[in-house]
Protein backbone atom coordinates (compact mmCIF):
# COMPACT_ATOMS: atom_id res chain seq x y z
CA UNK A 1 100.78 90.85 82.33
CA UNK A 2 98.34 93.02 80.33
CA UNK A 3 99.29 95.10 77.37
CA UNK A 4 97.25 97.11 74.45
CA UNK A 5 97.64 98.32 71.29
CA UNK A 6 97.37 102.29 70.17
CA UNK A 7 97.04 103.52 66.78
CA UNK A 8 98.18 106.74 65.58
CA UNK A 9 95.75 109.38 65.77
CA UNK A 10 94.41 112.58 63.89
CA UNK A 11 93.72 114.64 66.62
CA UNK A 12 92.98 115.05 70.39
CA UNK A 13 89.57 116.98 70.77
CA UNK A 14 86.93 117.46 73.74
CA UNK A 15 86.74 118.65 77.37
CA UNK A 16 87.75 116.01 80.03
CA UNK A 17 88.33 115.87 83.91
CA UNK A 18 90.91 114.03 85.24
CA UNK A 19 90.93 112.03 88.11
CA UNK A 20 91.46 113.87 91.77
CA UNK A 21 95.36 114.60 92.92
CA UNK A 22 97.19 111.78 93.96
CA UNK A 23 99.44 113.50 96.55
CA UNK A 24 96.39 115.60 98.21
CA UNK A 25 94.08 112.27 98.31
CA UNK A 26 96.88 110.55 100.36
CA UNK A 27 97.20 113.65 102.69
CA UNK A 28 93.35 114.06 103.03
CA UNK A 29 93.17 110.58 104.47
CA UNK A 30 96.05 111.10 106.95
CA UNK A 31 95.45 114.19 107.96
CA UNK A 32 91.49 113.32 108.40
CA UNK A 33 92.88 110.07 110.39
CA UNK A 34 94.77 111.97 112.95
CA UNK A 35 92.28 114.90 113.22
CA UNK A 36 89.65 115.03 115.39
CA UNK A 37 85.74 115.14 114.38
CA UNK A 38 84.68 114.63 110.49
CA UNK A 39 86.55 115.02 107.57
CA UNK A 40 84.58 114.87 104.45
CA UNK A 41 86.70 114.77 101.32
CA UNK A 42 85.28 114.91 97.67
CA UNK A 43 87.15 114.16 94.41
CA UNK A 44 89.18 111.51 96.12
CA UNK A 45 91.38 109.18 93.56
CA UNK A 46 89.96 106.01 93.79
CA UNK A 47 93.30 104.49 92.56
CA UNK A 48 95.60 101.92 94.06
CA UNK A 49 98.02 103.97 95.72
CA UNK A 50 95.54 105.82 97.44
CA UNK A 51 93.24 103.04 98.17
CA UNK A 52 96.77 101.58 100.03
CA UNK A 53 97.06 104.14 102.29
CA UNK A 54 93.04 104.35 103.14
CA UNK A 55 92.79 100.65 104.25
CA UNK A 56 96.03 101.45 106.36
CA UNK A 57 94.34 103.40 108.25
CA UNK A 58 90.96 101.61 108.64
CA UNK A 59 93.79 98.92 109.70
CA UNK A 60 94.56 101.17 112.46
CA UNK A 61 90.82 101.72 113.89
CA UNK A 62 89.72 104.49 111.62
CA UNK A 63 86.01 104.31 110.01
CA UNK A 64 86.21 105.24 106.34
CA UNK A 65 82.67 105.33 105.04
CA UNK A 66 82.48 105.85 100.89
CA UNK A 67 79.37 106.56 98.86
CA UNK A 68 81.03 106.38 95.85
CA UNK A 69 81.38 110.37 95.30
CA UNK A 70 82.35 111.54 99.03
CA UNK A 71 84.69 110.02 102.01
CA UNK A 72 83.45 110.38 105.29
CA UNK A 73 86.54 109.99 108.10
CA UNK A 74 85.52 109.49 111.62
CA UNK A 75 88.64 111.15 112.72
CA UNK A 76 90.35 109.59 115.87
CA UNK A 77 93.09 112.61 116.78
CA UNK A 78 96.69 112.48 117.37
CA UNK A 79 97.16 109.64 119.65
CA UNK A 80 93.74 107.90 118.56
CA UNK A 81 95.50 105.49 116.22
CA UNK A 82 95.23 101.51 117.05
CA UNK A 83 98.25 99.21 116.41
CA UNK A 84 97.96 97.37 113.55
CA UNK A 85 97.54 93.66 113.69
CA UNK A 86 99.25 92.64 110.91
CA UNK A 87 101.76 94.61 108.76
CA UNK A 88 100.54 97.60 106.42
CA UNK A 89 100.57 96.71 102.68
CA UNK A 90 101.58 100.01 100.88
CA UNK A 91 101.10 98.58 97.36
CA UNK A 92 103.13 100.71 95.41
CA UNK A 93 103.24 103.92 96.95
CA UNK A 94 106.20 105.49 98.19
CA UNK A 95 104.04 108.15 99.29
CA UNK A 96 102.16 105.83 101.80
CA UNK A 97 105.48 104.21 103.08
CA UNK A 98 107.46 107.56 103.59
CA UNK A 99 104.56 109.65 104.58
CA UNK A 100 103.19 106.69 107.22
CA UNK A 101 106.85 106.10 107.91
CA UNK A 102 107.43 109.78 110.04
CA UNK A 103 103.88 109.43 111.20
CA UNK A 104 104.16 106.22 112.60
CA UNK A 105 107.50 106.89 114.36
CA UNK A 106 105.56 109.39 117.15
CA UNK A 107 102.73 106.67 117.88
CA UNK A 108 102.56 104.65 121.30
CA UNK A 109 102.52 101.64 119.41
CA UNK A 110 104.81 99.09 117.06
CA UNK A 111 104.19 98.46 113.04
CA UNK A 112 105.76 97.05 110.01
CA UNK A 113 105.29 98.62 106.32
CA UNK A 114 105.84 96.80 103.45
CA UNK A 115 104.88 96.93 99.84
CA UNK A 116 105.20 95.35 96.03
CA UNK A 117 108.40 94.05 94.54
CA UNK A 118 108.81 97.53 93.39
CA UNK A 119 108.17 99.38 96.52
CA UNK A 120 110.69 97.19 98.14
CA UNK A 121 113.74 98.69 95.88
CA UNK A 122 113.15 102.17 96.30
CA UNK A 123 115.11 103.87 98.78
CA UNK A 124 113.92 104.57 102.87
CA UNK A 125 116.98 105.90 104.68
CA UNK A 126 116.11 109.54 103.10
CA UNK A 127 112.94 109.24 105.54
CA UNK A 128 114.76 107.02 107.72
CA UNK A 129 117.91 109.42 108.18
CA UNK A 130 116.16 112.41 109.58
CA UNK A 131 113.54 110.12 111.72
CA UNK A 132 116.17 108.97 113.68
CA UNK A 133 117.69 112.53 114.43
CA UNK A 134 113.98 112.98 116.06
CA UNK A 135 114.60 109.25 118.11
CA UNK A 136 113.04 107.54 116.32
CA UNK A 137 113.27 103.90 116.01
CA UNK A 138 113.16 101.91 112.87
CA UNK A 139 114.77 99.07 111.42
CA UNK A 140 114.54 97.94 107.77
CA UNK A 141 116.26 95.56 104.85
CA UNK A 142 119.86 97.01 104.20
CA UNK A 143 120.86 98.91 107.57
CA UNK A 144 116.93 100.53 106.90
CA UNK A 145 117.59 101.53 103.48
CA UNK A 146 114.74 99.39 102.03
CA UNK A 147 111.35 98.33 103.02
CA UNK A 148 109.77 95.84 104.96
CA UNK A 149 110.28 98.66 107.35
CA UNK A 150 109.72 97.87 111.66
CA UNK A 151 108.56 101.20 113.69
CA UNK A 152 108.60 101.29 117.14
CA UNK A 153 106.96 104.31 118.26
CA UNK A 154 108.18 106.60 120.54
CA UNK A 155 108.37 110.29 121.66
CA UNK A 156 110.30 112.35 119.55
CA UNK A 157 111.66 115.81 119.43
CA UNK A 158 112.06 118.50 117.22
CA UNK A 159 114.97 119.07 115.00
CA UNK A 160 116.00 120.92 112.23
CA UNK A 161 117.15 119.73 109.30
CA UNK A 162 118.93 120.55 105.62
CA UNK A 163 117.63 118.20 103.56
CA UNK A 164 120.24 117.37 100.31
CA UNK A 165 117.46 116.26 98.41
CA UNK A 166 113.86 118.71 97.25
CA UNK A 167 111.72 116.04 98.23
CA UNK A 168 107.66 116.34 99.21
CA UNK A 169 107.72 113.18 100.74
CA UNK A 170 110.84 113.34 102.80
CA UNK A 171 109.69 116.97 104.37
CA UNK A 172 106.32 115.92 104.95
CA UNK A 173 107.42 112.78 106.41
CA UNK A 174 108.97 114.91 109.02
CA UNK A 175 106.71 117.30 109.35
CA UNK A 176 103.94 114.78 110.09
CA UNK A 177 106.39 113.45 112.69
CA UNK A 178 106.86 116.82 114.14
CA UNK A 179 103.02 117.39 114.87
CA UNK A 180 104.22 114.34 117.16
CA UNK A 181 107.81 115.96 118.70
CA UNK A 182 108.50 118.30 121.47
CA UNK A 183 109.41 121.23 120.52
CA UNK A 184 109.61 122.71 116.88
CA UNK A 185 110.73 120.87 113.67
CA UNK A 186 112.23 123.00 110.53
CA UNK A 187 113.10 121.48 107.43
CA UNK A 188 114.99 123.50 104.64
CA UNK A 189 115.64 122.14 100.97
CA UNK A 190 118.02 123.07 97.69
CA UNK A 191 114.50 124.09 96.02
CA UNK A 192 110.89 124.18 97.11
CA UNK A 193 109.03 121.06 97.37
CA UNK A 194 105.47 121.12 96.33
CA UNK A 195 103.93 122.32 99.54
CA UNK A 196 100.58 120.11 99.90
CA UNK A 197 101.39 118.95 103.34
CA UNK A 198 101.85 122.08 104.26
CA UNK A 199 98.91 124.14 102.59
CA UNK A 200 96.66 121.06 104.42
CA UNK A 201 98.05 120.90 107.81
CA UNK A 202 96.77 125.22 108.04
CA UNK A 203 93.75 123.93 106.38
CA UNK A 204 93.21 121.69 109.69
CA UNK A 205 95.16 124.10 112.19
CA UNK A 206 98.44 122.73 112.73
CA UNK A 207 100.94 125.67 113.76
CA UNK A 208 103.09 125.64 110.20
CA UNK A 209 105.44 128.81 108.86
CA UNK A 210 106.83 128.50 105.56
CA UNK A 211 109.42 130.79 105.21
CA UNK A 212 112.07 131.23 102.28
CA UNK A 213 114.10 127.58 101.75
CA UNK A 214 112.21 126.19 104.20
CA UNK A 215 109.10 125.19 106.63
CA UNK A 216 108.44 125.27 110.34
CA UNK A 217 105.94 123.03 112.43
CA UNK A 218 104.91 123.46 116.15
CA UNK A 219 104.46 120.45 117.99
CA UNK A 220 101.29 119.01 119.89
CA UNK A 221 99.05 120.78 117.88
CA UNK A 222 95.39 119.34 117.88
CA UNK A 223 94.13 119.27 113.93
CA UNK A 224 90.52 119.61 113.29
CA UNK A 225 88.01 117.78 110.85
CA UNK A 226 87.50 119.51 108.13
CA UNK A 227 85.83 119.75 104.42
CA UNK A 228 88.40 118.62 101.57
CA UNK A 229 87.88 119.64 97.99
CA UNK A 230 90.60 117.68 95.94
CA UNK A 231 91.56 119.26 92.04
CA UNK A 232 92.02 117.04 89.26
CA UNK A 233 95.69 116.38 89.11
CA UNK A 234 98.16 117.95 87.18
CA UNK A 235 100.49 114.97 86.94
CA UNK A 236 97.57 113.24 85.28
CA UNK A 237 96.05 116.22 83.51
CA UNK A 238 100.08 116.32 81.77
CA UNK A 239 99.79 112.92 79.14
CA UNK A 240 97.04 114.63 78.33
CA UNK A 241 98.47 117.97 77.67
CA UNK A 242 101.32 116.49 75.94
CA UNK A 243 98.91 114.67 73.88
CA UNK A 244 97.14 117.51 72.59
CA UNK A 245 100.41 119.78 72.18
CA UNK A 246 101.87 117.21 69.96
CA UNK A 247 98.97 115.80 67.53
CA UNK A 248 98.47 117.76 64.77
CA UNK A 249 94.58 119.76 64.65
CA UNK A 250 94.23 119.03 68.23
CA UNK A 251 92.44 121.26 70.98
CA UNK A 252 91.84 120.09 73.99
CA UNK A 253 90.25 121.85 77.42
CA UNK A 254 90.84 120.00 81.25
CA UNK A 255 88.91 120.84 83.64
CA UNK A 256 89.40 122.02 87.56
CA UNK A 257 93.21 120.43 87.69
CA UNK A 258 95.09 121.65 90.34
CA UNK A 259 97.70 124.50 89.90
CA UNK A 260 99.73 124.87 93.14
CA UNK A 261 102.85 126.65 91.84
CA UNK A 262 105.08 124.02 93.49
CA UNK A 263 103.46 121.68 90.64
CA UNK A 264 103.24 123.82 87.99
CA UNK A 265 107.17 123.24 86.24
CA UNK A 266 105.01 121.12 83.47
CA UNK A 267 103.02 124.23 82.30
CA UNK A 268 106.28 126.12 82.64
CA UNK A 269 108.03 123.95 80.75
CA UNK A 270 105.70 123.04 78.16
CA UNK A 271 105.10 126.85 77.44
CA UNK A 272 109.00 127.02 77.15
CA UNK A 273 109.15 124.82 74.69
CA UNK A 274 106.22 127.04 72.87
CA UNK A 275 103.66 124.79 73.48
CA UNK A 276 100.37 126.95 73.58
CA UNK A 277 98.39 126.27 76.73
CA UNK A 278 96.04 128.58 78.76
CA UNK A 279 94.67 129.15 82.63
CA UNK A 280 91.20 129.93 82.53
CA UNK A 281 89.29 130.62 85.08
CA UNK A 282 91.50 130.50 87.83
CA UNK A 283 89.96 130.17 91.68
CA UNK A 284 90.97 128.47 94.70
CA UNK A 285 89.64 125.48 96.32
CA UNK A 286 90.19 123.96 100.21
CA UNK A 287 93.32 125.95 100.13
CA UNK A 288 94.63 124.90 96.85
CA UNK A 289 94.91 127.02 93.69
CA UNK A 290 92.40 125.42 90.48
CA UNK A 291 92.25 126.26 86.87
CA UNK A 292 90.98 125.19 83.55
CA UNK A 293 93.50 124.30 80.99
CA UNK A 294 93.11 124.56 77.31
CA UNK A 295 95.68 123.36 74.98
CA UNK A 296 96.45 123.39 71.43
CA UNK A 297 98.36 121.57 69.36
CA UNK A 298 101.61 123.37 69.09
CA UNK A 299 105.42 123.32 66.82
CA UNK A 300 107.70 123.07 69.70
CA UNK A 301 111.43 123.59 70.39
CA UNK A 302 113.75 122.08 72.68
CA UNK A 303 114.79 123.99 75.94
CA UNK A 304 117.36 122.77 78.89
CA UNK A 305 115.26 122.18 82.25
CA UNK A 306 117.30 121.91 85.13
CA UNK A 307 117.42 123.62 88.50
CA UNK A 308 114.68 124.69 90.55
CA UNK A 309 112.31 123.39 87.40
CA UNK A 310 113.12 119.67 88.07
CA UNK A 311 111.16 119.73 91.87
CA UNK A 312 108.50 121.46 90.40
CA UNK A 313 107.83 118.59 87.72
CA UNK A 314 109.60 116.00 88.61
CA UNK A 315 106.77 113.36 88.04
CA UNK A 316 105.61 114.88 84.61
CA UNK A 317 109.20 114.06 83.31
CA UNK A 318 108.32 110.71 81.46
CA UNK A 319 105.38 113.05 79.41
CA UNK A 320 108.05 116.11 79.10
CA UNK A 321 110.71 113.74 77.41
CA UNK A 322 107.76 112.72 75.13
CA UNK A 323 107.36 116.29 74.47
CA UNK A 324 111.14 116.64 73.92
CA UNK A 325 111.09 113.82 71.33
CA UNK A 326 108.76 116.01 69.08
CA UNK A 327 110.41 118.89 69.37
CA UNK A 328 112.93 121.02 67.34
CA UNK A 329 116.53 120.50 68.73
CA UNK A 330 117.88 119.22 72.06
CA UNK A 331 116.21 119.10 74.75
CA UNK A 332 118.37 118.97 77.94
CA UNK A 333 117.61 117.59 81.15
CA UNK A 334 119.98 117.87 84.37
CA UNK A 335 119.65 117.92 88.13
CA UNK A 336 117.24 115.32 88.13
CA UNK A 337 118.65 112.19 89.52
CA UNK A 338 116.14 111.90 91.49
CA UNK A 339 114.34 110.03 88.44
CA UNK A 340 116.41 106.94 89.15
CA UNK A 341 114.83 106.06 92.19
CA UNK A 342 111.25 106.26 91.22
CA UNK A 343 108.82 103.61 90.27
CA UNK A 344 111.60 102.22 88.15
CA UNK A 345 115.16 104.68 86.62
CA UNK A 346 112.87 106.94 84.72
CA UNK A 347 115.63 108.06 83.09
CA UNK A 348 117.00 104.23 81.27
CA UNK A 349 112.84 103.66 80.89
CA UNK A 350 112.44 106.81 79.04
CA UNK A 351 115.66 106.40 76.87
CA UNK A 352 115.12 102.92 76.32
CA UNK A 353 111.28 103.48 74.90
CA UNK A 354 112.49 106.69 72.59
CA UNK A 355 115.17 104.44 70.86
CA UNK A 356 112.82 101.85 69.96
CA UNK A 357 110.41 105.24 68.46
CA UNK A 358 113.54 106.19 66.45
CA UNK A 359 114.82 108.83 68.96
CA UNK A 360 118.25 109.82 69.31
CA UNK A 361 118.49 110.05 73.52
CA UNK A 362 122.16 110.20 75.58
CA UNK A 363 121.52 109.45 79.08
CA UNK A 364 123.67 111.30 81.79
CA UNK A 365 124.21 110.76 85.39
CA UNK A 366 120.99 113.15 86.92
CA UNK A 367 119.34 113.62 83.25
CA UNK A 368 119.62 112.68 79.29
CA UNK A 369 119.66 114.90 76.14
CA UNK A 370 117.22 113.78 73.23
CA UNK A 371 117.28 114.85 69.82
CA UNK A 372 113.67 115.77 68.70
CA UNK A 373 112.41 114.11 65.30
CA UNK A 374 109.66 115.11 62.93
CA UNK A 375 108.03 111.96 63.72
CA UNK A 376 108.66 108.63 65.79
CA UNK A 377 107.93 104.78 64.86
CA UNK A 378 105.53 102.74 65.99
CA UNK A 379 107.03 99.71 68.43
CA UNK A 380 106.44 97.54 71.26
CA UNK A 381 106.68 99.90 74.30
CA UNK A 382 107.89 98.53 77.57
CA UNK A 383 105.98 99.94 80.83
CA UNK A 384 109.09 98.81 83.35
CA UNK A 385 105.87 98.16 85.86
CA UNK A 386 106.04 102.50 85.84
CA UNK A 387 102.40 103.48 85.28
CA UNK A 388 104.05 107.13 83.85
CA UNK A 389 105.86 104.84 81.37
CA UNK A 390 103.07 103.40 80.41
CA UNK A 391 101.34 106.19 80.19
CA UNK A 392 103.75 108.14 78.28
CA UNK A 393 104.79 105.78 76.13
CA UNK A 394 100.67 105.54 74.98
CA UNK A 395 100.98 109.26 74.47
CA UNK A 396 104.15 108.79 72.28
CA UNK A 397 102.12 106.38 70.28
CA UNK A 398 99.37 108.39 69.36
CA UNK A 399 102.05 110.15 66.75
CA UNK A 400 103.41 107.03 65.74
CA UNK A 401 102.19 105.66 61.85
CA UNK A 402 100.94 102.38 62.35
CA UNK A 403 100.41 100.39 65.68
CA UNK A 404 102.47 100.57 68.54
CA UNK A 405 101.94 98.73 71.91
CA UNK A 406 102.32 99.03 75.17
CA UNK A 407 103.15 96.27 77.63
CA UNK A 408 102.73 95.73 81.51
CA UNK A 409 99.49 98.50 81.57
CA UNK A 410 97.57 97.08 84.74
CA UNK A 411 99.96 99.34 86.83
CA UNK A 412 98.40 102.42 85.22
CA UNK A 413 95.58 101.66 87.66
CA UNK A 414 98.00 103.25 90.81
CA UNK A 415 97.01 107.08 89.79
CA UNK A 416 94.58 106.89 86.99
CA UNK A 417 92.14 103.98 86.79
CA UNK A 418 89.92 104.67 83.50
CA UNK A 419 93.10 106.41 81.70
CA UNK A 420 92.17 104.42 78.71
CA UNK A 421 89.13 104.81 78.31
CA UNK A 422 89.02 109.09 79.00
CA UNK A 423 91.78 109.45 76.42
CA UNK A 424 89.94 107.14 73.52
CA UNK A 425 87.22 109.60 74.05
CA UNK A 426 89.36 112.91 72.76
CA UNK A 427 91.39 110.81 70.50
CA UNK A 428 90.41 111.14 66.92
CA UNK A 429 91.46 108.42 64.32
């Protein structure tokens, strides 16, 4: 179990790219899997979560070839897929297991997914729940609430469903088994989802209507190959925005990060809080809207987030509460319980890490309230296994007098292999 020290810095100062979206890599191999002819995808994250979900499919007969700066998919169309001979090993990634989970249900074929330690906690029966309404068949630890999960595949039908929970990878989990269904398949939520799923399925001509609440997919829809541009993602581009927002003399500018307005709650909420950060030269990419940030370091004050804010950031919430810690007042968060069942309870990781930096936090059911400080202690940081802990809790650090560490760092490598080494290049000592 690796860890590493951080020293408290002077400033944050450069220009930087972050590594490609996590959620849109996923989706470009999937949707390049089941489509037919080439997909060619650039900016691809190269990290473990994404890497999980590419050799699943190579597992199921599709060729994969990678030069190192573009992926070439020999798509093999909808019912091209191979069964697996062995189970699929989705590391760490919800993402792969849900998403593979409603694409897997419509196949001709029978397969198991499985995952880390971690990955076999987190809940399934949201995916699982709605699958079955479709017909399909799957079986899994605890009635199917947790993973190893068994998928028989079979033919499914459309349905429409009211989701309880704003969740990307429970809507797109159905959607990808409605290209599969007869009929149509709706899904409507409390608050929009970020829409990747469906901004790429019209990139490779699926039969998709988004409408307000909700989204509609056509069955039996053949998708086409096509050319895949991914942005830098914002969940990653965020430590770094924090980090610049809250060390003194800092300026910082990101480049091409993606700004789909289901994402964008962390710019929304960062600016809320008075933090001064700036779009420039905003254009649009493979279907996806792209900017360049520049941030400066900024006093800020505490806001309450809750509502339709928490979908649209809910995996920036480990650098927001960092944010919060350094700001003037109380920050509130609510409606976001969904925190609890990520990588690890977000919410008991965050407040756990901000005590030990001299942070007065009260945890609540779907949020916590934390007390900004002036300034926070350096301390021996736990990561929970939650590469946004760790990273966070770096970010943290960086204001801390002294050294601080951070324990448990190799699972940073799920979304942003070489985060290390791109943030000691802006840090200044």
């Amino acid at each position: 179990m690796n860890s590493y020290t951080v020293n408290s810095a002077s400033g944050v100062r450069g220009e930087i790219r972050v590594p490609g979206d996590k959620s849109i890599s996923h989706r470009s191999i999937m949707f390049g899997s089941i489509a037919s002819g080439v997909t060619r995808v650039t900016g691809f994250l190269r990290g473990e979560d994404a890497l999980a979900t590419l050799e699943a499919f190579r597992a199921m007969g599709v060729e994969v070839e990678d030069d190192g700066e573009t992926l070439t998919i020999h798509g093999k169309g909808l019912r091209g897929l191979s069964e697996p001979t062995d189970l699929l090993d989705c590391g760490n990634s919800g993402t792969s297991m849900r998403l593979l989970t409603g694409l897997l249900a419509g196949q001709n074929f029978f397969s198991v997914l499985s995952g880390d330690k971690y990955l076999r906690a987190r809940p399934m029966k949201r995916v699982v729940t709605p699958l079955a309404l479709m017909g399909a068949r799957i079986l899994g630890r605890a009635g199917g609430e947790k993973a190893p999960l068994a998928i028989q595949g079979c033919q499914l039908k459309g349905i429409e469903y009211d989701s309880p929970i704003s969740s990307a990878q429970v809507k797109s989990a159905i959607l990808l088994a409605g290209l599969y269904a007869e009929g149509d398949t709706v899904v409507r939520e409390p608050h929009l989802s970020r829409d990747h799923s469906e901004r790429m399925l019209r990139h490779f001509g699926a039969r998709v209507e988004s409408f307000p609440g909700g989204v509609r997919l056509s069955g039996g829809a053949q998708l086409s190959g096509r050319d895949i541009a991914v942005p830098g993602d914002i969940s990653s581009a965020a430590f770094f925005m924090v980090a610049a927002l809250i060390v003194p003399g800092s300026e910082l500018i990101i480049r091409g990060v993606g700004v789909n307005p289901t994402r964008t709650g962390v710019i929304d909420i960062l600016k809320g809080m008075g933090g001064d950060l700036e779009l420039l030269n905003p254009r649009e990419e493979s279907g996806e809207p792209v900017a360049d940030l520049r941030v400066r370091s900024s006093k800020l004050k505490a806001m309450r987030i809750c509502g339709e804010l928490v979908p649209r950031a809910i995996d920036e919430f480990p650098a927001i509460c960092v944010a919060a810690a350094l700001a003037e007042g109380v920050t509130v968060i609510g409606d976001a319980s969904e925190l609890r069942v990520k990588e690890t309870d977000r919410i008991a990781a965050m407040a756990a890490n901000l005590r030990l930096a001299g942070v007065e936090v009260t945890e609540t059911p779907d949020g916590m309230e934390i007390t900004g400080q002036g300034s926070l202690k350096a301390a021996a940081f736990d990561s929970f296994g939650d590469h946004r802990i760790a990273m966070s809790m770096t970010v943290a650090a960086l204001t801390a007098p002294g050294q601080s560490s951070v324990s448990d760092v190799d699972c940073i490598a799920t979304s942003f292999p070489g985060f290390r080494e791109l943030l000691a290049g802006v840090v200044v000592s």
